[in-house]
Protein backbone atom coordinates (compact mmCIF):
# COMPACT_ATOMS: atom_id res chain seq x y z
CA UNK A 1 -3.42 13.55 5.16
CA UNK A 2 -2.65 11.54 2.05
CA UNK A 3 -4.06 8.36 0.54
CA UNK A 4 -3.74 6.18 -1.91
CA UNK A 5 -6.33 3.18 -2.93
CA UNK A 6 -4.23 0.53 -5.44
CA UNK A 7 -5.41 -2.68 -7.18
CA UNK A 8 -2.75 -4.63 -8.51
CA UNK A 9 -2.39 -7.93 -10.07
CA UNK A 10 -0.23 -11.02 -9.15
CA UNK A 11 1.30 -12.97 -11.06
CA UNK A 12 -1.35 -16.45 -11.22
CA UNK A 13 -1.05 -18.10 -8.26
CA UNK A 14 1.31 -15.94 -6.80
CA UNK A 15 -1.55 -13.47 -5.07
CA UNK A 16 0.25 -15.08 -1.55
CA UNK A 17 3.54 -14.48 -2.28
CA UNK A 18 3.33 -10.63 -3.38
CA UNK A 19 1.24 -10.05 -0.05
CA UNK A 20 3.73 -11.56 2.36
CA UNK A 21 6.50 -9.20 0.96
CA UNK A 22 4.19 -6.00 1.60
CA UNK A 23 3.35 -7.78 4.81
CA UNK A 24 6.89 -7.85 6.17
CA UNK A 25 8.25 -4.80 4.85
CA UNK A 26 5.04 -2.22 5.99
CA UNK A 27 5.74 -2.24 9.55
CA UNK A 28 6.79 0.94 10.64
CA UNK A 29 7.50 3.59 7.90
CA UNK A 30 7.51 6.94 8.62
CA UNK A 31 4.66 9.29 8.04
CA UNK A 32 2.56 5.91 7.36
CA UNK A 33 -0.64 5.96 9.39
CA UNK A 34 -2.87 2.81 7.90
CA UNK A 35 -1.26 0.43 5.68
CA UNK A 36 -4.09 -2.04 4.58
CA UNK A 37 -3.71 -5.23 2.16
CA UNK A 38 -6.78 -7.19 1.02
CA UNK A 39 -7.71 -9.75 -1.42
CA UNK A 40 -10.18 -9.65 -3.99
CA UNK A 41 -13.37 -11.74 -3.24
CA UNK A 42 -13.85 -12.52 -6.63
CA UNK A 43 -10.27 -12.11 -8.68
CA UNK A 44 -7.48 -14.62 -7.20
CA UNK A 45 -4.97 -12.68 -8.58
CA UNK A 46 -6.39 -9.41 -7.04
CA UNK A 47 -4.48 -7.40 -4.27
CA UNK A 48 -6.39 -3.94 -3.07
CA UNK A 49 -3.65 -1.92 -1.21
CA UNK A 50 -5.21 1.29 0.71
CA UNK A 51 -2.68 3.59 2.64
CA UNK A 52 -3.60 6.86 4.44
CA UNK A 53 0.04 8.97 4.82
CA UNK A 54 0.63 12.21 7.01
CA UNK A 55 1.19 13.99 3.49
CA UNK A 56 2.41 13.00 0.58
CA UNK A 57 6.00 13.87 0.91
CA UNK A 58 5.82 11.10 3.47
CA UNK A 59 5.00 8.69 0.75
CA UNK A 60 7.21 9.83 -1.51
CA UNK A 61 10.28 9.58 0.91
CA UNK A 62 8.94 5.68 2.09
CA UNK A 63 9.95 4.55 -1.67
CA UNK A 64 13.38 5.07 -0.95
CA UNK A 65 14.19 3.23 1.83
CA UNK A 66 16.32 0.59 2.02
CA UNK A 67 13.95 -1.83 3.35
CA UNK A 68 11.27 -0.95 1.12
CA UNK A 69 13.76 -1.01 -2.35
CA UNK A 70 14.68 -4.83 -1.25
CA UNK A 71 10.39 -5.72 -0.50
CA UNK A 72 10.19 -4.17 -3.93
CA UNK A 73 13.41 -5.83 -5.89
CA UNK A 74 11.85 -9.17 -4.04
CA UNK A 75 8.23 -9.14 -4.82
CA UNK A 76 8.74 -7.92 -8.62
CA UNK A 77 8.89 -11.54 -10.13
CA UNK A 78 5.08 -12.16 -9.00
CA UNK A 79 3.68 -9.13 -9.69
CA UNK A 80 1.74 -9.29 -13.00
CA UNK A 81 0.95 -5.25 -13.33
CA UNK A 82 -0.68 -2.23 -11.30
CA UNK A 83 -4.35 -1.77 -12.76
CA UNK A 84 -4.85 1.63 -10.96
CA UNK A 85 -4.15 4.04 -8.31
CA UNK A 86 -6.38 6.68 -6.82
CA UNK A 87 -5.27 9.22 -4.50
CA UNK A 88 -7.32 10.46 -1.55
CA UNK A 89 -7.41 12.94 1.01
CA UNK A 90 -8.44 11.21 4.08
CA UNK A 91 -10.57 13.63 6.46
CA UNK A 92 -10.64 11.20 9.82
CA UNK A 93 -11.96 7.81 10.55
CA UNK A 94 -11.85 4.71 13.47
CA UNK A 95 -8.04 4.61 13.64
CA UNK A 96 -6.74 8.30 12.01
CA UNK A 97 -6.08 11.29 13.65
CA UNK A 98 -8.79 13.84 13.21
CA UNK A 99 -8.04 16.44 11.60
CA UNK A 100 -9.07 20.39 12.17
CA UNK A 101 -11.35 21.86 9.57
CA UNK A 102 -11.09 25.65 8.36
């Protein structure tokens, strides 16, 4: 599996807007296994995006989509900047596949 853990800023004020688009356009993409959008208890502008992916190629392939060029070409105005992105290798968890060790 792959994974990805994402803060990124909204415009100010616009926090709402930005997480509707990735609302409406992270329904089913292929290879996507957990697509989870949060806010930031303490930063208003703060969106924390974590995705787990059957491999990265997955990912990779979800970026150019149709649906997922237009949720990107729409929620552009209100996003401020991407403060980091850490990838992961999820192992298993309440809602993944497990996966074989050796």
């Amino acid at each position: 599996m792959y994974g990805l853990i994402g803060k990124m800023r909204a415009a100010r004020g616009q926090r709402d807007a930005v997480m509707d688009v990735l609302r409406e356009s992270t329904g089913a993409l292929p290879g996507c296994l957990s697509y989870i959008i949060a806010t930031d208890p303490v930063d208003a502008d703060a969106i924390w995006v974590t995705e787990v992916w059957t491999d990265q190629a997955s990912h990779k392939a979800s970026l150019q989509l149709p649906e997922v060029q237009v949720a990107i070409a729409k929620a552009r105005p209100f996003i401020a900047g991407f403060e980091f992105q850490v990838e992961t290798h999820p192992v298993g968890g309440f809602g993944l596949p497990a996966q074989q060790s050796g």
